[in-house]
C-alpha atoms as a PDB file:
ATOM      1  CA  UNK A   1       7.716   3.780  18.044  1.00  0.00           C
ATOM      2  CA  UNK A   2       4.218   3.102  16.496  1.00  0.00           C
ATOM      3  CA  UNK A   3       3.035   1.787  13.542  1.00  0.00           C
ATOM      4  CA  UNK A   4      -0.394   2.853  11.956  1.00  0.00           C
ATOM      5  CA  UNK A   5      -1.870   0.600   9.011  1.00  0.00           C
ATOM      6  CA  UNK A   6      -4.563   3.091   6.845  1.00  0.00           C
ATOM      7  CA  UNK A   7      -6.526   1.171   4.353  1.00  0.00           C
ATOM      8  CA  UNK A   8      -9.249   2.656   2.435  1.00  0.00           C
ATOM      9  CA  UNK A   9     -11.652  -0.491   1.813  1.00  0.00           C
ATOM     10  CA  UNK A  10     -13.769   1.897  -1.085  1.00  0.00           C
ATOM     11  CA  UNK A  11     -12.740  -0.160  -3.590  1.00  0.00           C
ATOM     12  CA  UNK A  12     -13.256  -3.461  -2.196  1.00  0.00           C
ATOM     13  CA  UNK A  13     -16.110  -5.753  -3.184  1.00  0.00           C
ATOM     14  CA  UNK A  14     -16.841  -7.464  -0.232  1.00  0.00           C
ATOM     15  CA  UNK A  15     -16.097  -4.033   2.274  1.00  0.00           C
ATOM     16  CA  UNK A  16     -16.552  -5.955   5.522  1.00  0.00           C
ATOM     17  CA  UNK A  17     -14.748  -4.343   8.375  1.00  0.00           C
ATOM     18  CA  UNK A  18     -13.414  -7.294   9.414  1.00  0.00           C
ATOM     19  CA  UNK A  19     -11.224  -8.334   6.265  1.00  0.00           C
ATOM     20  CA  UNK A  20     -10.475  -4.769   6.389  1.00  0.00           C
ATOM     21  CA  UNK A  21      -9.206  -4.549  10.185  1.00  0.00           C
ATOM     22  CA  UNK A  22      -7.067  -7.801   8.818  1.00  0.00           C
ATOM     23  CA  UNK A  23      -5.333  -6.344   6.098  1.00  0.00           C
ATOM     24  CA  UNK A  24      -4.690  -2.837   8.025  1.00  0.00           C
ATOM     25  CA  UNK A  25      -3.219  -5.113  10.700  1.00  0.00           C
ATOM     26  CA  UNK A  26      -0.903  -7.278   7.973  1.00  0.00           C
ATOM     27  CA  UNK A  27       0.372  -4.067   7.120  1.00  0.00           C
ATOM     28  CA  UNK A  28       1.288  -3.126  10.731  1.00  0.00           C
ATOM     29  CA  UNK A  29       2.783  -6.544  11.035  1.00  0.00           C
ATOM     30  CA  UNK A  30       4.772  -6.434   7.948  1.00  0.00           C
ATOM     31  CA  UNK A  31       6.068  -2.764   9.287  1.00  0.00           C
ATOM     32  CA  UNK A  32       7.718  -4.440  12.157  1.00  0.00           C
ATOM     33  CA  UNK A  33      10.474  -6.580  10.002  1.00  0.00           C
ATOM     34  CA  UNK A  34      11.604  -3.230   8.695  1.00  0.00           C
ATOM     35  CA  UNK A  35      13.479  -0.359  10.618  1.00  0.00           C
ATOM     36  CA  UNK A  36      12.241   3.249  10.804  1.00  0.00           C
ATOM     37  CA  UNK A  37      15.168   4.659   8.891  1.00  0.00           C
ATOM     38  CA  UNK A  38      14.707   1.677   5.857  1.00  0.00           C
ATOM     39  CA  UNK A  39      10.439   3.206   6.145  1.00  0.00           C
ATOM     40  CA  UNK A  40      11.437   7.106   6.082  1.00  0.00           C
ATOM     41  CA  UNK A  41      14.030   6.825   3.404  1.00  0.00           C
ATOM     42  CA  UNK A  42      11.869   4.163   1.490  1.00  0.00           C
ATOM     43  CA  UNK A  43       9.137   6.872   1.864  1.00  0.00           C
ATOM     44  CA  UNK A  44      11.398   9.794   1.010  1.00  0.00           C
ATOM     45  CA  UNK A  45      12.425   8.062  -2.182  1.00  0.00           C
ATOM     46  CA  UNK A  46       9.214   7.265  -3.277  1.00  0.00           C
ATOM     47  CA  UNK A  47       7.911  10.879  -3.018  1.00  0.00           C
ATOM     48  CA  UNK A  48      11.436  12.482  -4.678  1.00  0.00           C
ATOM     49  CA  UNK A  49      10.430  10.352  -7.721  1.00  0.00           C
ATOM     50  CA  UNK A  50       6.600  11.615  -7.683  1.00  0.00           C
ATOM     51  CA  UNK A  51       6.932  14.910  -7.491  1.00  0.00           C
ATOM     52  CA  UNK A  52      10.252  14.803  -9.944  1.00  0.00           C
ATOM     53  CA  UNK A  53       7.843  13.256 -12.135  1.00  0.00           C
ATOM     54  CA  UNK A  54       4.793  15.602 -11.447  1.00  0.00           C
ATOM     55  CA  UNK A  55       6.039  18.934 -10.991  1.00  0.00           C
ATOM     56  CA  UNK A  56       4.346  22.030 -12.190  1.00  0.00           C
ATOM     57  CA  UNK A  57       5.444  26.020 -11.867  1.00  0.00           C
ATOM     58  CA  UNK A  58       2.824  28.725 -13.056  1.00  0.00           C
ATOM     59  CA  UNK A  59       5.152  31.266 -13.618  1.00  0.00           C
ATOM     60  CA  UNK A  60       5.100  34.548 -11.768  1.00  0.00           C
ATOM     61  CA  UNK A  61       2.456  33.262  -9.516  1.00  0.00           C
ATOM     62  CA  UNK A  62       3.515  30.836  -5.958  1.00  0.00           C
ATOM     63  CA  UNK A  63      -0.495  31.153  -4.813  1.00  0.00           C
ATOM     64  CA  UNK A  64      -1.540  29.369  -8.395  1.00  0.00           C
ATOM     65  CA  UNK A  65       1.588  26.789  -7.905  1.00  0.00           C
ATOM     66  CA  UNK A  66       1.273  26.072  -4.398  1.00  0.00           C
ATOM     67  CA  UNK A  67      -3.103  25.061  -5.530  1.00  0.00           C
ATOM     68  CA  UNK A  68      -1.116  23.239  -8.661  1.00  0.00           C
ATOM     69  CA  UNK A  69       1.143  21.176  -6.139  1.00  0.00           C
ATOM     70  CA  UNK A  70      -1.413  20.921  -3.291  1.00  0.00           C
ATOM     71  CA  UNK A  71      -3.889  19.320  -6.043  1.00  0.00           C
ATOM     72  CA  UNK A  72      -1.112  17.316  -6.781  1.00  0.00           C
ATOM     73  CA  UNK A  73      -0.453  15.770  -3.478  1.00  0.00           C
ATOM     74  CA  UNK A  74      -4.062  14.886  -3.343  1.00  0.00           C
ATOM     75  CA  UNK A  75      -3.952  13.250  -6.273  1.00  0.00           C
ATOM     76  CA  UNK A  76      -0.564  11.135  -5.945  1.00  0.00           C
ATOM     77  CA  UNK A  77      -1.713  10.483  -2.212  1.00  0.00           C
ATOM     78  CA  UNK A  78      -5.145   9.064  -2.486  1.00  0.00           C
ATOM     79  CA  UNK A  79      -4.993   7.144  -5.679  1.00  0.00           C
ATOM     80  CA  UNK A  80      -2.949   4.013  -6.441  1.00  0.00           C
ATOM     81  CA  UNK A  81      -1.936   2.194  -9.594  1.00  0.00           C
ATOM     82  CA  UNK A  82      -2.965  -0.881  -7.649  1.00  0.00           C
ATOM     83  CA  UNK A  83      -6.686   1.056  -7.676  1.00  0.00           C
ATOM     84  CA  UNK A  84      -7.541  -1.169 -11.100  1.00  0.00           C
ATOM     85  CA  UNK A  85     -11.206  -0.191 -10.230  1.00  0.00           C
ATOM     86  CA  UNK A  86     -10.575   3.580  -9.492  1.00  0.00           C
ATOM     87  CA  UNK A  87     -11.630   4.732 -13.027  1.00  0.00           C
ATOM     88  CA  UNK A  88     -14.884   3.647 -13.787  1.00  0.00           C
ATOM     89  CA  UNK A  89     -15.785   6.842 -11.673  1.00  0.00           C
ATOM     90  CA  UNK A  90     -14.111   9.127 -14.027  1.00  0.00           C
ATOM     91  CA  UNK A  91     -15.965   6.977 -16.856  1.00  0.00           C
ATOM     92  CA  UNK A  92     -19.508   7.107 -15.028  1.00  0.00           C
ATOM     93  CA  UNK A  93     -18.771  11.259 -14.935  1.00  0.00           C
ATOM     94  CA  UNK A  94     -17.669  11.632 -18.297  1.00  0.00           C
ATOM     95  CA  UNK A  95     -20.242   9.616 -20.006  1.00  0.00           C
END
């Protein structure tokens, strides 16, 4: 089995690598205490309840939802409530 911590350190003030390596590895760490099937269906759950919540159909056309849902994913994937900082962007571009 392996376990792979991904951090994205964008958003962090101080964006040494080292703090960064350190909380990738907690996350590896913390992995360990839990089985595989507890992560998948923990996972699985988590997702079920995005996408129940997200979900978009352009009628008559699977190319247009596909983009829709693809856009989606991106979306749901790369950003985080815990992200306090991640808007300021959108306010920089929409100023």
């Amino acid at each position: 089995m392996k376990f792979v911590g991904i951090l994205s350190d964008d958003l962090k003030y101080n964006n040494d690598s080292t703090s960064t390596f350190e909380d990738a590895k907690s996350i590896v760490l913390a992995a360990f205490d839990v089985s595989w099937e507890d992560l998948l269906n923990s996972n699985e759950k988590a997702w079920k309840t995005l996408w129940r919540e997200s979900e978009v159909i352009v009628s008559n056309n699977e190319y247009m939802t596909l983009a829709a849902e693809a856009s989606i994913f991106h979306l749901l994937a790369n950003t985080r409530s815990s992200n306090v900082d991640f808007d300021f962007c959108l306010g920089e571009l929409l100023d």
